[in-house]
N, C-alpha and C. Protein backbone atom coordinates (compact mmCIF):
# COMPACT_ATOMS: atom_id res chain seq x y z
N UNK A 1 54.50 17.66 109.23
CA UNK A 1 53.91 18.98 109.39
C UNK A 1 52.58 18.90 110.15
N UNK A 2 51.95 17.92 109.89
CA UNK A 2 50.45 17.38 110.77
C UNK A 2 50.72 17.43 111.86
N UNK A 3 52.09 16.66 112.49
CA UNK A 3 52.19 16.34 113.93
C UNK A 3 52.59 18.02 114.42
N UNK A 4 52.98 18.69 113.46
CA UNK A 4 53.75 19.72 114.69
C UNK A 4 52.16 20.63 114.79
N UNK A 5 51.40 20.78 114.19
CA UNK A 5 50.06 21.64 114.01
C UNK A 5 49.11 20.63 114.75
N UNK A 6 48.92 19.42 115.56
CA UNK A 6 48.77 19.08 116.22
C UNK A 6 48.79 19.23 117.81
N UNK A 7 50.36 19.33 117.41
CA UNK A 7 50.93 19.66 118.79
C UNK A 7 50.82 20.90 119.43
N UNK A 8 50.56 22.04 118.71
CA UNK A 8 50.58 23.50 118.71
C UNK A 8 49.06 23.50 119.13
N UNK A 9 48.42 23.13 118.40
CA UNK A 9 46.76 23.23 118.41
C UNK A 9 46.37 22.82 119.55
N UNK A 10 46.74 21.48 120.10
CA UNK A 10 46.65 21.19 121.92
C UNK A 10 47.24 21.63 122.54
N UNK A 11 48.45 22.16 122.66
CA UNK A 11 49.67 23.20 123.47
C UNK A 11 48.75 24.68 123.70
N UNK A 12 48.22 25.10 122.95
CA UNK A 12 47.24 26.38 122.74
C UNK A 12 46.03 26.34 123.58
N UNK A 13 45.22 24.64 123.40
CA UNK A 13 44.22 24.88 123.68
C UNK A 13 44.13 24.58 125.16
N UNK A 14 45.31 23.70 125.79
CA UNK A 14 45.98 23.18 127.28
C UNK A 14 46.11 24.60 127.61
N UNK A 15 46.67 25.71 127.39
CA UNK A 15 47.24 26.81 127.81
C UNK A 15 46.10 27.69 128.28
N UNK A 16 44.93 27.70 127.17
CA UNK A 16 44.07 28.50 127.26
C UNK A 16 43.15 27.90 128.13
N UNK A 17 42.77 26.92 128.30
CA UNK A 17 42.15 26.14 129.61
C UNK A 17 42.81 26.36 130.79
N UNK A 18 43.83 26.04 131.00
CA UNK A 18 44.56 26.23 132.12
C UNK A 18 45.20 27.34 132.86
N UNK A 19 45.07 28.59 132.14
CA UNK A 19 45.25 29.51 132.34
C UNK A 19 44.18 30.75 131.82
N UNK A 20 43.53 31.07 130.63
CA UNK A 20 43.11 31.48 130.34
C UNK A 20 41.23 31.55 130.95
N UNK A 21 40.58 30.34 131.03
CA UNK A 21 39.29 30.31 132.11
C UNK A 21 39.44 30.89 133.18
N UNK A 22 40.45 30.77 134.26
CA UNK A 22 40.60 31.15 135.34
C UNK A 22 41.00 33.24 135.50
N UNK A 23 41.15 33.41 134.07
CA UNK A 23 41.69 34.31 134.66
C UNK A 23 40.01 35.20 133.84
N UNK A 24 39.45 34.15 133.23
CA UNK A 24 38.34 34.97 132.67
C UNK A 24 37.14 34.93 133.36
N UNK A 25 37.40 33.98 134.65
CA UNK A 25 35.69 33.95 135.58
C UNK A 25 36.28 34.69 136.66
N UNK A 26 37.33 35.08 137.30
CA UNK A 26 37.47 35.84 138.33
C UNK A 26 38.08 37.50 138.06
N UNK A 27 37.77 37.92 138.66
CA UNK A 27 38.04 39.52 138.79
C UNK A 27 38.18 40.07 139.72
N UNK A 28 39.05 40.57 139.98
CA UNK A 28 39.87 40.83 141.53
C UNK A 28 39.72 42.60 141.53
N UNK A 29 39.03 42.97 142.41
CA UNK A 29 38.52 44.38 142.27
C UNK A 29 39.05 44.96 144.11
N UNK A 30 40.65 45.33 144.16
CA UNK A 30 40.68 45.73 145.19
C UNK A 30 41.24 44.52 146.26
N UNK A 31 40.63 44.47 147.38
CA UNK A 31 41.04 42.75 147.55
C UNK A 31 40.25 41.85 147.83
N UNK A 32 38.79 42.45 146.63
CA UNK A 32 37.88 41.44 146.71
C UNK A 32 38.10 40.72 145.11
N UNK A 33 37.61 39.18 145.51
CA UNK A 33 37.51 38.74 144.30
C UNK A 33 36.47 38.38 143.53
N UNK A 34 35.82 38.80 142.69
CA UNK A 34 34.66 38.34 142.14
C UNK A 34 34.69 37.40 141.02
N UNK A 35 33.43 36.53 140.92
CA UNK A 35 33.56 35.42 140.11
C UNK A 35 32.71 34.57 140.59
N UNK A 36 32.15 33.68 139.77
CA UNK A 36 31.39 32.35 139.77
C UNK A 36 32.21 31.28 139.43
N UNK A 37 32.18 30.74 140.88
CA UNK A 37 32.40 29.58 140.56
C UNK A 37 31.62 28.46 139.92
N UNK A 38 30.48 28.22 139.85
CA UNK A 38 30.21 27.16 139.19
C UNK A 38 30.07 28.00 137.42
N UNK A 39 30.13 29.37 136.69
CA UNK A 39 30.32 29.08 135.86
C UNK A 39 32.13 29.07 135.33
N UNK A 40 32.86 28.74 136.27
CA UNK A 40 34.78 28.04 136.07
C UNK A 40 34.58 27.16 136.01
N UNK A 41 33.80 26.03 136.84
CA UNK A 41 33.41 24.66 136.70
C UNK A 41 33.10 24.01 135.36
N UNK A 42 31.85 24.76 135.19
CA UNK A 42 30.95 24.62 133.78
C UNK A 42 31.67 24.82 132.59
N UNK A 43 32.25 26.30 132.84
CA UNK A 43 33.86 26.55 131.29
C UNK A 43 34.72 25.00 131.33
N UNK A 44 35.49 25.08 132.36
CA UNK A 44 36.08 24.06 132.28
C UNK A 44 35.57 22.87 131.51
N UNK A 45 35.12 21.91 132.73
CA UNK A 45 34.53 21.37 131.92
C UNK A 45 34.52 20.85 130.62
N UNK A 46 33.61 21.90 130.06
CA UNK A 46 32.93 21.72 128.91
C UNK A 46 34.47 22.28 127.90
N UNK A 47 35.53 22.93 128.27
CA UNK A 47 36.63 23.09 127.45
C UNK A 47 37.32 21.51 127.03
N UNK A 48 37.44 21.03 128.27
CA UNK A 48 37.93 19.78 128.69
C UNK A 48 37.32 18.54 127.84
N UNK A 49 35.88 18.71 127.50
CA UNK A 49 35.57 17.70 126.99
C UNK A 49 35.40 17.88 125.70
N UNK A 50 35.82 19.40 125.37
CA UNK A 50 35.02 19.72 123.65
C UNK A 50 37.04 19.17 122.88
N UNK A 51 37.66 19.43 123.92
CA UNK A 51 39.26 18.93 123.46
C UNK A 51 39.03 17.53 123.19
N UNK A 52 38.55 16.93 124.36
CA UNK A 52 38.76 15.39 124.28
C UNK A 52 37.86 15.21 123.25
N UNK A 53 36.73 15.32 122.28
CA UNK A 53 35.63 14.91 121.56
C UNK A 53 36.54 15.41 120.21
N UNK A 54 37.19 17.19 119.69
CA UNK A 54 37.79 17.33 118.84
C UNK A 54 38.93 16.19 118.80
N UNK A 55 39.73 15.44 119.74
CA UNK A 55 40.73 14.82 119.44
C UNK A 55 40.37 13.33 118.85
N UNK A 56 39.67 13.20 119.41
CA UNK A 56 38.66 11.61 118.84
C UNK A 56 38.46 11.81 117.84
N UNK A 57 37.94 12.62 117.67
CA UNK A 57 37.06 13.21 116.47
C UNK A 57 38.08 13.19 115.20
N UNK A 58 39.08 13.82 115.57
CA UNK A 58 40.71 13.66 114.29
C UNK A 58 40.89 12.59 114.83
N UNK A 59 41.53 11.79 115.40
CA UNK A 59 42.08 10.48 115.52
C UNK A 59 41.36 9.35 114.67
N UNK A 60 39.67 9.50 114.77
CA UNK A 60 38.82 8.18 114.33
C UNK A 60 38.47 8.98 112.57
N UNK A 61 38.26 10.54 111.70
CA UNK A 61 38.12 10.22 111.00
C UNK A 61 38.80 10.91 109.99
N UNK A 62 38.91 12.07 110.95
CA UNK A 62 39.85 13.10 109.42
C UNK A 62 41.14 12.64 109.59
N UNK A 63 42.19 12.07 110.13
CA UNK A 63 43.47 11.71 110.17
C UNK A 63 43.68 10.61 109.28
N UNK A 64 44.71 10.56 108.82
CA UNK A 64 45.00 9.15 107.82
C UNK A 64 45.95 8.13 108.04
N UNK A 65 47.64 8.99 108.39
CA UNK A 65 48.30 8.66 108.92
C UNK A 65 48.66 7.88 110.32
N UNK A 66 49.31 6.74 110.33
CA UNK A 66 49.06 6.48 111.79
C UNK A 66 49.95 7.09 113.13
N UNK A 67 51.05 7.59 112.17
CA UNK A 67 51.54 8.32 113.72
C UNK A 67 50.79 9.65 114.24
N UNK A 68 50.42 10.18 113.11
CA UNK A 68 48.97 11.11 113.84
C UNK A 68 48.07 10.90 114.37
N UNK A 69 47.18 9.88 114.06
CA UNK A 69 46.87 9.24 114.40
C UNK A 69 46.99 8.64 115.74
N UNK A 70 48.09 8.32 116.41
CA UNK A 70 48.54 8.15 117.49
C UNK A 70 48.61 8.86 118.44
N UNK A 71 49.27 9.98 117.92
CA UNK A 71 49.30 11.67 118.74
C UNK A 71 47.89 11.96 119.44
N UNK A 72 47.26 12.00 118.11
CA UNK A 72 45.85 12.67 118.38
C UNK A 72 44.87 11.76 119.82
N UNK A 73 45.14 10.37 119.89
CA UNK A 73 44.64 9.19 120.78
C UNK A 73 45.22 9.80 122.14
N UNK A 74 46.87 10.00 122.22
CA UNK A 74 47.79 10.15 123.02
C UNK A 74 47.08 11.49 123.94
N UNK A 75 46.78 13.09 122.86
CA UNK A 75 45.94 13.82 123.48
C UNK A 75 44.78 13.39 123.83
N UNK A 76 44.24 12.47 123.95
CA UNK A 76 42.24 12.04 123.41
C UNK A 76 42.62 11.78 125.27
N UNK A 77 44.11 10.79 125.58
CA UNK A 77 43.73 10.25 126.80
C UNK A 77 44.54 11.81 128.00
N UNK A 78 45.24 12.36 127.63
CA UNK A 78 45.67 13.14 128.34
C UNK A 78 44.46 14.19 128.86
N UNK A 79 43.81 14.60 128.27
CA UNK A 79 42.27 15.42 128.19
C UNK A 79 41.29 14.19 128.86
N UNK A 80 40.71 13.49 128.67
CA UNK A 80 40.49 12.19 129.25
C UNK A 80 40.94 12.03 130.86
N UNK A 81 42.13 12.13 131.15
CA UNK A 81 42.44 11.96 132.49
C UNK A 81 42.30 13.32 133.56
N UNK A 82 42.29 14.41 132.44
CA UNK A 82 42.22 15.80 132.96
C UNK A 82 40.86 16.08 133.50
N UNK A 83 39.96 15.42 132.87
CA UNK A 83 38.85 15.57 132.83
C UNK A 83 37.94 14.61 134.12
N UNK A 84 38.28 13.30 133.99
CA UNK A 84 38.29 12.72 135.65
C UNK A 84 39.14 13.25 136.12
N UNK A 85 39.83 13.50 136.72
CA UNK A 85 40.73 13.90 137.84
C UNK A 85 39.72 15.45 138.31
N UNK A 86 39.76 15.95 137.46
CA UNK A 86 38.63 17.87 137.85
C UNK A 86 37.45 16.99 138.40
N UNK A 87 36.85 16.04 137.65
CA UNK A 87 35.34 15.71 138.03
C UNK A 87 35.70 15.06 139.33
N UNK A 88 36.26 14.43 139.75
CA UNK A 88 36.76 13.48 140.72
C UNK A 88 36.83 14.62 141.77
N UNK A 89 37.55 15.94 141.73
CA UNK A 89 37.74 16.70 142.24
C UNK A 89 36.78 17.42 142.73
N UNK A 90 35.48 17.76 141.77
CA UNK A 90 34.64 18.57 142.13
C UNK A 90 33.63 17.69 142.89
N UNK A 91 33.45 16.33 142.86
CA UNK A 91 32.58 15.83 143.56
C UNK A 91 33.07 15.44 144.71
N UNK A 92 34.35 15.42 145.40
CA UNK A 92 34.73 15.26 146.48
C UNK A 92 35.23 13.85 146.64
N UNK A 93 35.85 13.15 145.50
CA UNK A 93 35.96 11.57 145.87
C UNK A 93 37.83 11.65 146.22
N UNK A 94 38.43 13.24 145.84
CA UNK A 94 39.81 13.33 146.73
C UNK A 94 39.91 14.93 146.81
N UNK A 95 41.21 15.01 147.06
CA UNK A 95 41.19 16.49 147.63
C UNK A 95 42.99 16.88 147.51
N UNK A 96 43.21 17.76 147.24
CA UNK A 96 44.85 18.47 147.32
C UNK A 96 45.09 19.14 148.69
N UNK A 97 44.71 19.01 149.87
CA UNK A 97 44.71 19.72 151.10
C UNK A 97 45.90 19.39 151.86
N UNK A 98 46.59 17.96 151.16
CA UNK A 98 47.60 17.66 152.09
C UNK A 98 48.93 18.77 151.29
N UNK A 99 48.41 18.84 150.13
CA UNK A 99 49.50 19.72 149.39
C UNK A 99 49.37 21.10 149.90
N UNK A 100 48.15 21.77 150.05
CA UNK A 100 48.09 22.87 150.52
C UNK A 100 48.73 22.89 151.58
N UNK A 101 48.57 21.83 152.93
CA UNK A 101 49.03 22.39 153.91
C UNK A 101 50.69 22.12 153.78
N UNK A 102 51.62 21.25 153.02
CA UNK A 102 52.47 21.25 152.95
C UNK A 102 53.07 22.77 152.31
N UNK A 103 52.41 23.31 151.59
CA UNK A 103 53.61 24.23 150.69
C UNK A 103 53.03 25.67 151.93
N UNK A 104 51.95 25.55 152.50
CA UNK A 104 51.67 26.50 153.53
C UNK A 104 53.22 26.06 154.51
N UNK A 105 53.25 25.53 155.09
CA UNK A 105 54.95 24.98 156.06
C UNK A 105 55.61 25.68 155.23
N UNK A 106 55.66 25.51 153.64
CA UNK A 106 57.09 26.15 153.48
C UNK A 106 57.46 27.59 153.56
């Protein structure tokens, strides 16, 4: 029952990051769009890392069990990689442009 309220609890909170920030810093008024970007950055972010710190956080003390235990590590690194990959992103050390211009061709 741990693992499935686990799974739900990061399924929720993946969803609401990934969809839910974006649709709460921009506002499309007409066919302008308004919004700050650096505070999407900053949400992010800081969503990104308060996941990865809650998952540590159950993994190293309130969890008992070890396959929860496991889960919870399993999210710790998935949030973890989400989190370099955006930072990696925002500082310019790569870029998705070859993807853009590919799905632009299609």
């Amino acid at each position: 029952m741990l693992r499935f309220f686990i799974k739900c609890a990061n399924c929720v909170a993946l969803v609401l990051i990934v969809i839910g920030i974006p649709a709460i810093t921009h506002v499309q008024f007409r066919s302008y769009t308004i919004g700050s970007e650096p505070k999407f950055e900053l949400l992010l972010l800081c969503c990104l890392a308060l996941a990865l710190v809650l998952n540590i956080l159950g993994a190293s003390f309130l969890i008992k069990k070890r396959k929860d235990r496991l889960l919870c590590w399993e999210w710790s690194a998935l949030y973890a990689v989400l989190l370099l990959v955006y930072g990696a992103l925002l500082h310019g050390y790569f870029s998705f442009d070859w993807l853009r211009n590919f799905l632009l061709r299609l």
